[in-house]
C-alpha atoms as a PDB file:
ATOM      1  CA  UNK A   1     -14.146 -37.123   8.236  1.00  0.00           C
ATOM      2  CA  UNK A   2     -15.146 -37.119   4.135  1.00  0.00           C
ATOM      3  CA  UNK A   3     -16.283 -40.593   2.888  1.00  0.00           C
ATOM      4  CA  UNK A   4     -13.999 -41.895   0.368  1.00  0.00           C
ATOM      5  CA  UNK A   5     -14.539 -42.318  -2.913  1.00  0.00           C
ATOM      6  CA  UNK A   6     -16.417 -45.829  -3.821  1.00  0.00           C
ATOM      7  CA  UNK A   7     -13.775 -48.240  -5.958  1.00  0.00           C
ATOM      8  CA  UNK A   8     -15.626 -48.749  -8.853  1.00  0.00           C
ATOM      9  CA  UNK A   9     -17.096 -44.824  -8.791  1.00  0.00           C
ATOM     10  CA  UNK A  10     -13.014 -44.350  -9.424  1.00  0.00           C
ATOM     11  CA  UNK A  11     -12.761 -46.820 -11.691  1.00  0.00           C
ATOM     12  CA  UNK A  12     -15.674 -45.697 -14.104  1.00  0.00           C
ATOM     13  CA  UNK A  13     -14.642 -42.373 -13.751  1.00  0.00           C
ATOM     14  CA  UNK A  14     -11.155 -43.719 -15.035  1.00  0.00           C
ATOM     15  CA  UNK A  15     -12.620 -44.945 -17.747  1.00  0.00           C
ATOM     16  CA  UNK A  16     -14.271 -41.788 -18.972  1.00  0.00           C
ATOM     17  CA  UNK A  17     -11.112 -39.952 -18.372  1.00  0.00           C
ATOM     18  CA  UNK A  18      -9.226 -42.325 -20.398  1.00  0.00           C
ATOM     19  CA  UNK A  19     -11.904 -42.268 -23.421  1.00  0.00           C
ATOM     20  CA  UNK A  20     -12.351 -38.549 -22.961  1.00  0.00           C
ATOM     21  CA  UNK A  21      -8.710 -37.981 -23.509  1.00  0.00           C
ATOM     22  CA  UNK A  22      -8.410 -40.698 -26.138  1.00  0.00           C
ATOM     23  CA  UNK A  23     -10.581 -39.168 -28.678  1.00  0.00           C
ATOM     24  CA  UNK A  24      -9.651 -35.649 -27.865  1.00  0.00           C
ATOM     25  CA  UNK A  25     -12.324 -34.086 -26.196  1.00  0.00           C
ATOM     26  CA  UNK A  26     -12.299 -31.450 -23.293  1.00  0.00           C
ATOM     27  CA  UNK A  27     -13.996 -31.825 -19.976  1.00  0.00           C
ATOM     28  CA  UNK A  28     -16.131 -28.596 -20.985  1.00  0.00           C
ATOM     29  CA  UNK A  29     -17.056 -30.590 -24.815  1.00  0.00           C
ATOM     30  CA  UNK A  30     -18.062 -33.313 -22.799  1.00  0.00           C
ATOM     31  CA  UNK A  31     -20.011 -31.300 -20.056  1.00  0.00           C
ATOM     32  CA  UNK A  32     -21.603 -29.696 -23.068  1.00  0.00           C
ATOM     33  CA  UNK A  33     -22.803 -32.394 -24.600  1.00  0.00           C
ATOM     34  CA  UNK A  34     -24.310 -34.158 -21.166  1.00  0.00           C
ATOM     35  CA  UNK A  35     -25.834 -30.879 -20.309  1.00  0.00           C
ATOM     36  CA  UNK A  36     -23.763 -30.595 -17.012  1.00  0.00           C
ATOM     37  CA  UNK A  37     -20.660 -28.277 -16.060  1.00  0.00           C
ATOM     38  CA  UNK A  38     -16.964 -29.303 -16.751  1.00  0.00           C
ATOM     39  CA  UNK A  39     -16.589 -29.246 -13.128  1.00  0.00           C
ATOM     40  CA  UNK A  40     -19.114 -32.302 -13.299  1.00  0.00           C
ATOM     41  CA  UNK A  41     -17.138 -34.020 -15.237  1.00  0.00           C
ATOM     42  CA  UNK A  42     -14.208 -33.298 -13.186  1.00  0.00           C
ATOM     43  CA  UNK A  43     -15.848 -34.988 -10.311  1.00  0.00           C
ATOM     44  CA  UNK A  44     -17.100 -37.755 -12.385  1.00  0.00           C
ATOM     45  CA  UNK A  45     -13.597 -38.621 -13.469  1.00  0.00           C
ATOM     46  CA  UNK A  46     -12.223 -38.571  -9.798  1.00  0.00           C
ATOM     47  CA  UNK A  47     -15.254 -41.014  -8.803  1.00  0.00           C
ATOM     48  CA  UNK A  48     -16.070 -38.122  -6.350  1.00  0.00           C
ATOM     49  CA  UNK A  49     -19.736 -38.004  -7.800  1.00  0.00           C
ATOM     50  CA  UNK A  50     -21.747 -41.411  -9.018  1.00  0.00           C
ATOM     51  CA  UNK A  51     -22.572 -41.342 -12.559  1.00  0.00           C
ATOM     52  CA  UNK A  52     -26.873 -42.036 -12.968  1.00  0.00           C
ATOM     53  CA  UNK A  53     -27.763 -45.147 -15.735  1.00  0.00           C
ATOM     54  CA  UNK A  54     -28.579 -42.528 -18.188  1.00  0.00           C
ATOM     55  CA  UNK A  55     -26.225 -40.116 -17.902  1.00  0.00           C
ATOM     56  CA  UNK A  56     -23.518 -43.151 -18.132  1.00  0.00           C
ATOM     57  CA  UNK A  57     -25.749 -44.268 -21.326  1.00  0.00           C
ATOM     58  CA  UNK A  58     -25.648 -41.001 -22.795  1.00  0.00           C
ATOM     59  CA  UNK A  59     -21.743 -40.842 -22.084  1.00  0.00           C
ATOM     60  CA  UNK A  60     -21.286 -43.751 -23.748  1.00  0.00           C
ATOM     61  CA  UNK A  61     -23.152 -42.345 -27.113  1.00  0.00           C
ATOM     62  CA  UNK A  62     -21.579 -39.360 -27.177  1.00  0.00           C
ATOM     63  CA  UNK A  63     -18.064 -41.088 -26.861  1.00  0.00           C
ATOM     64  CA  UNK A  64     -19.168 -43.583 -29.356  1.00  0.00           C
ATOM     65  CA  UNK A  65     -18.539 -46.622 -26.800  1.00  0.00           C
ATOM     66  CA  UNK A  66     -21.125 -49.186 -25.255  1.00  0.00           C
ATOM     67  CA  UNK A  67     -22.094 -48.394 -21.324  1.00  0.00           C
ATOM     68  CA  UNK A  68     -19.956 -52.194 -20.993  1.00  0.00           C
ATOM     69  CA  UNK A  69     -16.969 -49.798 -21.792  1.00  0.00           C
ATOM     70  CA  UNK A  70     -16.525 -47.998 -18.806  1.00  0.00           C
ATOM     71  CA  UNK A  71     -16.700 -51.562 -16.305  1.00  0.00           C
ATOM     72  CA  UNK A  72     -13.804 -52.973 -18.427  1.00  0.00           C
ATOM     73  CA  UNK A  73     -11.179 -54.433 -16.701  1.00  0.00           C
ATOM     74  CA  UNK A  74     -12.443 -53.392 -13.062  1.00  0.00           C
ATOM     75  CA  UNK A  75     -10.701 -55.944 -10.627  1.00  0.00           C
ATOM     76  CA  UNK A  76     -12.621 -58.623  -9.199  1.00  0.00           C
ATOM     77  CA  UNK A  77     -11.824 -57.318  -5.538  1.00  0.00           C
ATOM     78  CA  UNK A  78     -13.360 -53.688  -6.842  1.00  0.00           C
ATOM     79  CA  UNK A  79     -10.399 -51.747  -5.655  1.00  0.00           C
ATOM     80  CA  UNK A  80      -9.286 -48.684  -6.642  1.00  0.00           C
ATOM     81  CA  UNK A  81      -6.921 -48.202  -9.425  1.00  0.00           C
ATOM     82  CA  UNK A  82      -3.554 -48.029  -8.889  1.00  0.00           C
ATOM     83  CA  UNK A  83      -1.550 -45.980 -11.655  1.00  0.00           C
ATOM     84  CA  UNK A  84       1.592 -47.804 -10.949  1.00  0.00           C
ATOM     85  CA  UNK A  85      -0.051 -50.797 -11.101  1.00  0.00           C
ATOM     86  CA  UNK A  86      -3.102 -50.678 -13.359  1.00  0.00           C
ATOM     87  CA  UNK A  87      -2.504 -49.845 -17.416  1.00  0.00           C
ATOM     88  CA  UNK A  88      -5.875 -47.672 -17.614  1.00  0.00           C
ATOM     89  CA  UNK A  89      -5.093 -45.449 -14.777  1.00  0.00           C
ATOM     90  CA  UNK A  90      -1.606 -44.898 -15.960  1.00  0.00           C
ATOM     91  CA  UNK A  91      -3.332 -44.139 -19.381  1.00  0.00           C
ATOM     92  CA  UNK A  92      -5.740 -41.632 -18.012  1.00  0.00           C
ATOM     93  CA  UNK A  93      -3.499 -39.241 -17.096  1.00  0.00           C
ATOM     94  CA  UNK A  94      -1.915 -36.718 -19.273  1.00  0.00           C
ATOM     95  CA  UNK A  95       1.552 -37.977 -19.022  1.00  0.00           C
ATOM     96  CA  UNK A  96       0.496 -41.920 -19.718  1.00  0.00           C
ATOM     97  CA  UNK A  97      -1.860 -40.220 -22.356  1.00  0.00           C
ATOM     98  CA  UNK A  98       0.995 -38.334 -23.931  1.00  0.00           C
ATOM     99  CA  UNK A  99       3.772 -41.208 -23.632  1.00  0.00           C
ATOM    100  CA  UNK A 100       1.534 -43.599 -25.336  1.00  0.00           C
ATOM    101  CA  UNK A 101       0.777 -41.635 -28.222  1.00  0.00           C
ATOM    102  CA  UNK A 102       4.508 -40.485 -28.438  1.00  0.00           C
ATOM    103  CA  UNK A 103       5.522 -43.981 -28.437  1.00  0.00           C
ATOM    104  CA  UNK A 104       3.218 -45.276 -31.299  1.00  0.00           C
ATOM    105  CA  UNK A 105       4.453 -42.952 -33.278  1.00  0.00           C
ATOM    106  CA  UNK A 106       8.043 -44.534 -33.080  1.00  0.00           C
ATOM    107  CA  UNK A 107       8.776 -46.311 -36.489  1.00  0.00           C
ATOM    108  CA  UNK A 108      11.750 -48.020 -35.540  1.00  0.00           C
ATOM    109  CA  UNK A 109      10.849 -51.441 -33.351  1.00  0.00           C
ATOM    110  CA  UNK A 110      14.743 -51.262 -32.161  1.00  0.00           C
ATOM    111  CA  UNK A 111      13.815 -47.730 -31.046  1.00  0.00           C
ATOM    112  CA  UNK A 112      10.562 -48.836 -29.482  1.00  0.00           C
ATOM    113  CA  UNK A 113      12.515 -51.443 -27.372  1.00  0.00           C
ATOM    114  CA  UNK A 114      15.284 -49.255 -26.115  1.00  0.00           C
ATOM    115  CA  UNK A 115      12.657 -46.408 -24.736  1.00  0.00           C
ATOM    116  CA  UNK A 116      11.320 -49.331 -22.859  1.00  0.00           C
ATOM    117  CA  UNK A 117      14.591 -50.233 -21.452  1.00  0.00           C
ATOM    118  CA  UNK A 118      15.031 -46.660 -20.514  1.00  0.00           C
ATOM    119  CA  UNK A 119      12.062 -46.580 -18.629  1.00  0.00           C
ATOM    120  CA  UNK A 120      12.632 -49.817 -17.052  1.00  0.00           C
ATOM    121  CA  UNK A 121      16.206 -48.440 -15.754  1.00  0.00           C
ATOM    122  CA  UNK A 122      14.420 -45.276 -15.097  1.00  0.00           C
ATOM    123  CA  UNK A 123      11.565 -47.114 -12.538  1.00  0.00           C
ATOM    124  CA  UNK A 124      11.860 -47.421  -8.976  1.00  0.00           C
ATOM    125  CA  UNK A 125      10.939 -50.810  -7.734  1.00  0.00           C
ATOM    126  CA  UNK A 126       9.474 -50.705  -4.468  1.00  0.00           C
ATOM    127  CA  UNK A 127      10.388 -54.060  -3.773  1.00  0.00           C
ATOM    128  CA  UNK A 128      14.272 -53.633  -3.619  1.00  0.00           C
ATOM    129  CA  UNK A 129      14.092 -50.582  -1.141  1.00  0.00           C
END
């Protein structure tokens, strides 16, 4: 049976998905950089590989973030995030990625408030099923 991912592995690699995405850089840029294969970086993001102190220092430089950065809002109980339920997991993919950007760029405040209605009316809540 394969070990599961450790909870904070997941969340770091979160993290560095998010930032990675953020400023626009591809897994291979990245890999690159660090001196390791995008596949690396793949299994970094999925917390399937622990990141070493100085490869998660150098990470942090080339990103232009401190190491602090990737430990950011991990939950005191060290559980995995959930991307209905946790901002930065939602934001690490390429949908929550692409929504968020989409969205910023909406002018109109009216506008901004009706999307979020939509998607409100849009959402399943688990808790009336």
């Amino acid at each position: 049976m394969p070990k599961s991912p450790d909870p904070i592995d997941v969340h770091v690699g979160a993290r560095l998905r998010f930032r990675r995405m953020a400023i626009g850089m591809s897994q291979e840029a990245l890999g690159e950089r660090l001196g390791v294969t995008f596949q690396q970086i793949q299994k970094y993001e999925k917390g399937l590989n622990r990141i070493g102190a100085a490869r998660l220092y150098m990470m942090g430089r080339v990103m232009n973030v401190p190491v602090a950065y990737f430990f950011e809002d991990l939950p005191e109980s060290g559980c995995a995030d959930d991307p209905a339920a946790s901002p930065i997991a939602f934001l690490s993919t390429p949908e929550g990625l692409q929504l968020n950007l989409a969205f910023a760029r909406i002018a109109d405040a009216d506008t901004r408030r009706k999307v979020v209605e939509l998607v409100r009316a849009l959402a399943v809540d688990p808790d009336a099923q």
